[in-house]
Protein backbone atom coordinates (compact mmCIF):
# COMPACT_ATOMS: atom_id res chain seq x y z
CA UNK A 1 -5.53 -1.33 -13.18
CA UNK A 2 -7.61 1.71 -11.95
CA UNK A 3 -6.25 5.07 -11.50
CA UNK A 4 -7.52 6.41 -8.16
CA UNK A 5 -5.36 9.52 -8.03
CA UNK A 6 -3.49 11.50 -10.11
CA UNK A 7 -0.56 8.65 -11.37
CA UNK A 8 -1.40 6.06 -8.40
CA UNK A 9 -2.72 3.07 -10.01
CA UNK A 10 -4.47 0.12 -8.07
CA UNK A 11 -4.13 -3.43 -10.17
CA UNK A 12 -3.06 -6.97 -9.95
CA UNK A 13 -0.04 -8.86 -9.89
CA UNK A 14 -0.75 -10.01 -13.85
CA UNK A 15 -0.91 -5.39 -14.20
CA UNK A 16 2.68 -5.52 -13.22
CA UNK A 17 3.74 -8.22 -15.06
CA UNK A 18 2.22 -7.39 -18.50
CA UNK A 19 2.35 -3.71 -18.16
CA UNK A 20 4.13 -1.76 -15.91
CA UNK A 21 6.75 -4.28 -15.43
CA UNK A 22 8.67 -3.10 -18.24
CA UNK A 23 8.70 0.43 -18.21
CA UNK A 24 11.52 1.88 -15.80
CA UNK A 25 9.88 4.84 -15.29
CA UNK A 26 7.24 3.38 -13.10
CA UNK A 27 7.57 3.07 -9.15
CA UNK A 28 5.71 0.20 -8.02
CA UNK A 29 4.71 -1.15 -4.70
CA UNK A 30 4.78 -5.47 -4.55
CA UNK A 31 1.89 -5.64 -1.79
CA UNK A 32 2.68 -9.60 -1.14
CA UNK A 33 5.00 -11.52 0.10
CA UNK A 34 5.73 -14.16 -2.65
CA UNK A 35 6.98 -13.83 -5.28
CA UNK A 36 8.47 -10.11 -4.66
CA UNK A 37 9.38 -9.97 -1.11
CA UNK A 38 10.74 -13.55 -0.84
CA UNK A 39 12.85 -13.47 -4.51
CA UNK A 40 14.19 -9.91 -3.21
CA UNK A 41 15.58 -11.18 0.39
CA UNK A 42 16.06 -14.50 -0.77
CA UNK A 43 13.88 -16.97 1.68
CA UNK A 44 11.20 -19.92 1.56
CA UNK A 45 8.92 -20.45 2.37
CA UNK A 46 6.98 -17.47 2.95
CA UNK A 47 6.91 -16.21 6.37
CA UNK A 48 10.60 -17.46 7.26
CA UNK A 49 12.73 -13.73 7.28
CA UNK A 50 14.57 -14.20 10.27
CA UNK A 51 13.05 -11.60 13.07
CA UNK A 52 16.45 -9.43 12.77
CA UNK A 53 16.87 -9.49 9.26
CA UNK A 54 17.02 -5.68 8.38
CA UNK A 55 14.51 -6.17 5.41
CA UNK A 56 11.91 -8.38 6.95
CA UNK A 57 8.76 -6.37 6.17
CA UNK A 58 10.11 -3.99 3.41
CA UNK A 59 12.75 -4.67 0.60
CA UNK A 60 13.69 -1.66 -1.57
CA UNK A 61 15.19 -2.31 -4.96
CA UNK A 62 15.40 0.80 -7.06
CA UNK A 63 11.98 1.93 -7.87
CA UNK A 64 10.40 -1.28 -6.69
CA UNK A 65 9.05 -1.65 -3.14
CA UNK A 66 8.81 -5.20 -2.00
CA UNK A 67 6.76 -5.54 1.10
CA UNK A 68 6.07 -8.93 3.49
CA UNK A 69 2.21 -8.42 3.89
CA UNK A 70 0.52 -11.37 3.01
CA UNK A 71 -3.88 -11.88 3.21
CA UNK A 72 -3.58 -12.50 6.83
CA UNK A 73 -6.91 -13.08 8.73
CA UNK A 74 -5.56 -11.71 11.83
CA UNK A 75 -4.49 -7.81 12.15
CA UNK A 76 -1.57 -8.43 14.15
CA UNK A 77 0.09 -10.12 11.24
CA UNK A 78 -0.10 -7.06 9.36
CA UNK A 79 3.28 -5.06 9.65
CA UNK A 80 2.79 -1.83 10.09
CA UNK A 81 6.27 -1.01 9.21
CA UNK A 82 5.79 -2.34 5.66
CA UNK A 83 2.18 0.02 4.92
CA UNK A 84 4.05 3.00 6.35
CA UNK A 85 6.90 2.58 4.11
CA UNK A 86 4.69 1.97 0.82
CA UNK A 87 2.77 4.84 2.12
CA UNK A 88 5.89 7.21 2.16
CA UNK A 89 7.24 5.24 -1.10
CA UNK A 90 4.35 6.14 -2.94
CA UNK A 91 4.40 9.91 -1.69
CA UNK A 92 8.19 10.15 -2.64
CA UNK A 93 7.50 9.04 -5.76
CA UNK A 94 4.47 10.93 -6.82
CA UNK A 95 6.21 14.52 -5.64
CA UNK A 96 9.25 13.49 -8.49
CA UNK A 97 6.60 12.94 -11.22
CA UNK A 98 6.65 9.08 -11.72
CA UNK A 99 3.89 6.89 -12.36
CA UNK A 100 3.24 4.84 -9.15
CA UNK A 101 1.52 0.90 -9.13
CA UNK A 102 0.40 -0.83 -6.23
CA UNK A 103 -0.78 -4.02 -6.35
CA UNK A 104 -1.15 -7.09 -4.94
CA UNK A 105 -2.97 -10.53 -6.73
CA UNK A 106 -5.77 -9.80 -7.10
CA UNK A 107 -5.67 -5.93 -6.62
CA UNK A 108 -8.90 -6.28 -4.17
CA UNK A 109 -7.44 -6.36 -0.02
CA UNK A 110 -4.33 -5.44 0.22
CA UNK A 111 -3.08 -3.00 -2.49
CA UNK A 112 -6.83 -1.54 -2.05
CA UNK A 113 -6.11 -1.11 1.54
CA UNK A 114 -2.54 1.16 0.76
CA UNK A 115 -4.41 2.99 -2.14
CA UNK A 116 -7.58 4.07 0.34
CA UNK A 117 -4.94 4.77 3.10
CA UNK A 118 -2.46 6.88 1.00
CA UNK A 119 -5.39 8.84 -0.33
CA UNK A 120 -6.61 9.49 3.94
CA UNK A 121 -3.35 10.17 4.63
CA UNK A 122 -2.05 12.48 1.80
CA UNK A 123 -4.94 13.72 0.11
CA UNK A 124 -8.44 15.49 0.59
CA UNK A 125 -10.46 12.98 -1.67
CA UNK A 126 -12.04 10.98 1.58
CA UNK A 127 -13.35 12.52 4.47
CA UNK A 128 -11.83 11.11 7.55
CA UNK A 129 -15.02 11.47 10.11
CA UNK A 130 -15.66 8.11 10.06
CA UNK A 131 -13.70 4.79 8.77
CA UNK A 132 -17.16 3.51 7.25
CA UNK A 133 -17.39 7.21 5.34
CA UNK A 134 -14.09 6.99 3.92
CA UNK A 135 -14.31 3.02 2.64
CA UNK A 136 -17.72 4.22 1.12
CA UNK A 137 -16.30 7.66 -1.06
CA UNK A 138 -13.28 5.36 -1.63
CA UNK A 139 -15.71 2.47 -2.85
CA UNK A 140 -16.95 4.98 -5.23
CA UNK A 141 -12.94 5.79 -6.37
CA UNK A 142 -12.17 2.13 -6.26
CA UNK A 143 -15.34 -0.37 -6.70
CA UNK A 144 -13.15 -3.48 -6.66
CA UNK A 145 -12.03 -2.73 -2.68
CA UNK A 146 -12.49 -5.80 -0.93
CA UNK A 147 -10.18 -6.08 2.32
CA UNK A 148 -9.36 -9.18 3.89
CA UNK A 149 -10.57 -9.56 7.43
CA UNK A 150 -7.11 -9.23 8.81
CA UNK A 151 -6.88 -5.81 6.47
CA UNK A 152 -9.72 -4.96 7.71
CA UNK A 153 -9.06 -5.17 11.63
CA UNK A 154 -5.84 -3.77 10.57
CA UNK A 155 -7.72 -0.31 9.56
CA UNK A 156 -10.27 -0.65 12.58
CA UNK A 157 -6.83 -0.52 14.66
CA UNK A 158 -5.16 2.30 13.11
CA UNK A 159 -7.74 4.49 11.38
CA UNK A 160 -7.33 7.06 13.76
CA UNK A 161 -3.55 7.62 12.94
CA UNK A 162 -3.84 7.84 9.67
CA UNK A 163 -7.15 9.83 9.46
CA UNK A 164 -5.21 12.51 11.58
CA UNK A 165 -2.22 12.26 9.40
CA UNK A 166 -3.22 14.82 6.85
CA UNK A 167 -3.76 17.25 9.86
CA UNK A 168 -0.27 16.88 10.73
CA UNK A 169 1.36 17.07 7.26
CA UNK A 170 -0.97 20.42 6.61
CA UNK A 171 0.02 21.59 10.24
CA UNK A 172 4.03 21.13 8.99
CA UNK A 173 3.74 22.30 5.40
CA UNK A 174 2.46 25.53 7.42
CA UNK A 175 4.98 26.37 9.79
């Protein structure tokens, strides 16, 4: 488990389970489908949340944020619904104070992948000229980031929002 901004930890699935876990005051992010996602909305196998179930890609329980992202290989399984909600999760939960965990199982694609995108998105730690920039300053944040190849397209996709997302956030807190 690796801090990479002030209370937003990056781990694994066996981090949540041995230490956050138990402490309430945590918020945590589940950044795979099974167990979290499939226990909380109750399906198997993974991958079979009926296409108008309300919580197909993101399952809220209390301060636990159960998404439907597995290690795809192809980009256009990776809801963007679900990273925008752990992206806002995590925000929501840092401005009240708590202690925020996002993993995944091995802590490596796709809990890197929200960790490197909240801090584009919400902070000034990674420039945002250039995707390959960021993942390098991030690299330096985060040395275990690894994405998947379906992670990864997912970020050549929509690098561009998210890069400009700080703009707009700085552009509201403004007016």
């Amino acid at each position: 488990m690796i801090e990479i901004y002030q209370s937003l930890y990056i781990g694994t699935q066996e981090d949540y389970e041995l230490i956050v876990g138990a402490h309430e005051t945590w918020c945590v992010v589940h950044a795979q489908a099974s167990p979290y996602h499939s226990l909380a909305v109750t399906y198997s196998p993974v991958g079979t949340v009926p296409e108008d179930h309300p919580e197909r890609y993101v399952a809220r329980r209390g301060n636990r944020l159960m998404l439907n992202l597995i290690d795809a290989k192809d980009p256009e399984d990776v809801p963007k619904e679900a990273i925008d909600a752990a992206l806002s999760f995590i925000h929501r939960c840092l401005a009240r104070g708590r202690p925020v965990l996002v993993h995944c199982g091995f802590g490596i694609s796709r809990s890197a992948v929200i960790g490197f995108l909240y801090l584009v998105a919400y902070t000034d730690l990674l420039p945002r000229e250039s995707l390959a920039g960021a993942e390098a300053a991030f690299r330096r944040i985060y040395p275990l980031y690894q994405p998947g190849r379906g992670m990864r397209g997912f970020l050549e996709a929509h690098w561009e929002d998210y890069a400009k997302r700080r703009v707009e956030i700085l552009d509201e807190a403004t007016s």
